[in-house]
Protein backbone atom coordinates (compact mmCIF):
# COMPACT_ATOMS: atom_id res chain seq x y z
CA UNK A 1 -32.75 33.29 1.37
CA UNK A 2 -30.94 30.16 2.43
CA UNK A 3 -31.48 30.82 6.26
CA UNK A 4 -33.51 33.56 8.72
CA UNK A 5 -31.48 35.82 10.97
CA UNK A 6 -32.12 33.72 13.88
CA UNK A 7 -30.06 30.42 14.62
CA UNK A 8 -33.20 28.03 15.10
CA UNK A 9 -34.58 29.96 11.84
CA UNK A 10 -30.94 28.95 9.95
CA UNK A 11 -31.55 25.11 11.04
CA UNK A 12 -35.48 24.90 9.91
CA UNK A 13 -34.61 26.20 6.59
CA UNK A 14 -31.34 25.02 5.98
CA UNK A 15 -32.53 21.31 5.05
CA UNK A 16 -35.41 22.81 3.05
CA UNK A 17 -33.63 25.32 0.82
CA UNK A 18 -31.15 22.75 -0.29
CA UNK A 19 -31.52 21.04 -3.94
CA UNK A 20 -31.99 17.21 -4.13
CA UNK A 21 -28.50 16.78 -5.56
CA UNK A 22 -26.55 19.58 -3.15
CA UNK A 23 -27.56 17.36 -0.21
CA UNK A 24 -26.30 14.32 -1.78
CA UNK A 25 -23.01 15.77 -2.48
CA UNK A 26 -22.80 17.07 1.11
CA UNK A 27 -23.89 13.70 2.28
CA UNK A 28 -20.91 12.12 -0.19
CA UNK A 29 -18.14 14.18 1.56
CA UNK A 30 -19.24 14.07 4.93
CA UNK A 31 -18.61 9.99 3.99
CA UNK A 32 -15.98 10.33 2.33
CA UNK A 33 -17.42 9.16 -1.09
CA UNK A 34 -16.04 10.95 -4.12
CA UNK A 35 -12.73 12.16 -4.80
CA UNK A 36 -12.03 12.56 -0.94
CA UNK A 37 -10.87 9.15 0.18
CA UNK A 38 -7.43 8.31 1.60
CA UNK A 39 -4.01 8.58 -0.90
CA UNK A 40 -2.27 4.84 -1.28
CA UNK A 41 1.42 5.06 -0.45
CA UNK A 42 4.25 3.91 -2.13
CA UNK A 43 6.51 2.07 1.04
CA UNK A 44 9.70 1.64 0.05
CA UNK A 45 11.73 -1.06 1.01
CA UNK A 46 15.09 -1.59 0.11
CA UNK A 47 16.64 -5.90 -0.74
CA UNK A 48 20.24 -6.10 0.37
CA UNK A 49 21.83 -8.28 -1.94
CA UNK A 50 25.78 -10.33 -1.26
CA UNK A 51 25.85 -11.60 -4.55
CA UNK A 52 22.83 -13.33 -5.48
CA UNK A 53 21.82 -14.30 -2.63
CA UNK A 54 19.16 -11.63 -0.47
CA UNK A 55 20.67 -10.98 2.69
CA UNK A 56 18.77 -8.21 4.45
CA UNK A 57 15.69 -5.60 4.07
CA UNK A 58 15.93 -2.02 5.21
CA UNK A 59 12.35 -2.65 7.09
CA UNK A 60 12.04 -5.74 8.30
CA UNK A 61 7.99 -5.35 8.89
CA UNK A 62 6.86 -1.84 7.04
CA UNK A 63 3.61 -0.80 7.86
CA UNK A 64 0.75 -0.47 5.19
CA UNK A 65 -2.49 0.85 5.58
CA UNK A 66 -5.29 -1.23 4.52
CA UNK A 67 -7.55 1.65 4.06
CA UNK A 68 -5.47 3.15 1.95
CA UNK A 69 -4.41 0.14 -0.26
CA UNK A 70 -0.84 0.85 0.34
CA UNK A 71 1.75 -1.15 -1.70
CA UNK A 72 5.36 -2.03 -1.43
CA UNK A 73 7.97 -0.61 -3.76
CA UNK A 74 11.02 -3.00 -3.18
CA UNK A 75 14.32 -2.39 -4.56
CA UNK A 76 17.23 -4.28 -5.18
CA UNK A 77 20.83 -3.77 -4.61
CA UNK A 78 24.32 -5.25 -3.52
CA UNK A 79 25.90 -4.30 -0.26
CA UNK A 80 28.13 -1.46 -2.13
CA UNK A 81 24.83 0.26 -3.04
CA UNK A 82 25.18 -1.00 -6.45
CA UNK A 83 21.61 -1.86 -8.59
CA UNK A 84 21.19 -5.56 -8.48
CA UNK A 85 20.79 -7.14 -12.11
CA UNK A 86 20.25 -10.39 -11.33
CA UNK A 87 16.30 -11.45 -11.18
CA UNK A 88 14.47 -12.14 -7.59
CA UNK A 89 11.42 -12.95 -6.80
CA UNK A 90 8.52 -12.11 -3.84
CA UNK A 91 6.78 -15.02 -3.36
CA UNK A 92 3.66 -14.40 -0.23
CA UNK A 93 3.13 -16.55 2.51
CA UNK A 94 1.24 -19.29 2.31
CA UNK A 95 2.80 -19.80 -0.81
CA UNK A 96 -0.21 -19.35 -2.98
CA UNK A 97 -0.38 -17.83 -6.66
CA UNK A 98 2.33 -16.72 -9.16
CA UNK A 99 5.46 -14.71 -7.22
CA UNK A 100 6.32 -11.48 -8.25
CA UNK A 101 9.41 -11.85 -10.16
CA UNK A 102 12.54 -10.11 -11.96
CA UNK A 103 11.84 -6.21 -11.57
CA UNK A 104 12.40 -3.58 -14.17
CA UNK A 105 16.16 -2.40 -14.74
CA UNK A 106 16.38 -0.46 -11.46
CA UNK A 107 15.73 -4.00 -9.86
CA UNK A 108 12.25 -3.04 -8.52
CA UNK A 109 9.11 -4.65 -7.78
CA UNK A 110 6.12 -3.80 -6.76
CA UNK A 111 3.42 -5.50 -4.77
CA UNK A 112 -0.65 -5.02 -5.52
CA UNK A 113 -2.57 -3.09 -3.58
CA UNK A 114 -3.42 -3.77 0.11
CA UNK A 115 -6.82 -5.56 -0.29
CA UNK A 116 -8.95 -3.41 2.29
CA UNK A 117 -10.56 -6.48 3.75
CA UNK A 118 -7.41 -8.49 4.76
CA UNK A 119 -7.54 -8.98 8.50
CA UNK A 120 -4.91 -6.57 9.98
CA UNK A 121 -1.32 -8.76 11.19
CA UNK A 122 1.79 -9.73 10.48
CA UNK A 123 2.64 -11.58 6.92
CA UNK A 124 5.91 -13.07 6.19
CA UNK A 125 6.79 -12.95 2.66
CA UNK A 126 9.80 -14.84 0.85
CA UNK A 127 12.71 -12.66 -1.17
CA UNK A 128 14.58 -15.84 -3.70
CA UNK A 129 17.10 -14.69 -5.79
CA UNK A 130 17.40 -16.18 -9.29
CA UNK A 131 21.08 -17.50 -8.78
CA UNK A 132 20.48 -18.39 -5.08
CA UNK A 133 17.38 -20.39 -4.96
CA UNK A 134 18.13 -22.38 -1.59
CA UNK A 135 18.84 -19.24 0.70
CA UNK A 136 15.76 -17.40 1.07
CA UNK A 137 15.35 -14.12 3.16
CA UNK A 138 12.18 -14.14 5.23
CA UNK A 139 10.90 -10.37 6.22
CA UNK A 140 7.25 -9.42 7.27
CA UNK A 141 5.02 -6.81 6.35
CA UNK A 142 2.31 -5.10 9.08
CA UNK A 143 -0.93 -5.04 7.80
CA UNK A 144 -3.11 -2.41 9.91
């Protein structure tokens, strides 16, 4: 038996009656360990596009959970709703690395992962489209 009628009974024998590698999957869960942590999300984010040149975001500042290791799904498009062909690019503020460029044929991109030790704020990030390099859109993401 696993436990004795009484509660106080249930409690001394419950740690006892337990196999070495029951308790360490109980332990895992109760952490969170295992195949029980937190989905990432997909947040999508639409480019508004008046020619080649970005013009607007449909979020200006989505939210992505760290924890989760969210990423953004941007897509690209003209004003008319129309899938933008022309290449962009994401570059991340401070400009630092290699931008993410030129999407599939839908016209999206997506970013990496959250990291889940960037501090939580507010990051600005730079939309250039290929044919408009000298008017950049300037949106923000939320980092929490």
């Amino acid at each position: 038996r696993i436990c004795s009628s009484s509660a106080d009974g249930w409690r001394k024998n419950w740690g006892r009656r337990l196999s070495a590698a029951s308790s360490l999957a109980i332990l895992a869960v109760a952490l969170g360990l295992g195949g029980t942590t937190a989905r990432a999300d997909d947040i999508p984010v639409t480019i508004i596009f008046d020619g080649s040149c970005p013009k607007s975001v449909s979020d200006n500042e989505p939210t992505l959970e760290k924890a989760r290791r969210d990423r953004v799904v941007w897509t690209a498009q003209l004003a008319d709703g129309t899938p933008m062909t022309e290449g962009y690019s994401i570059y991340f503020d401070p400009f630092v690395g290699r931008p993410l460029g030129d999407g599939n044929a839908n016209g999206e991109l997506t970013s990496p992962p959250i990291d889940s030790t960037s501090p939580a704020g507010i990051y600005k990030y730079t939309v250039l489209g290929k044919n408009c390099p000298d008017k950049p859109l300037d949106p923000n993401i939320r980092v929490r």
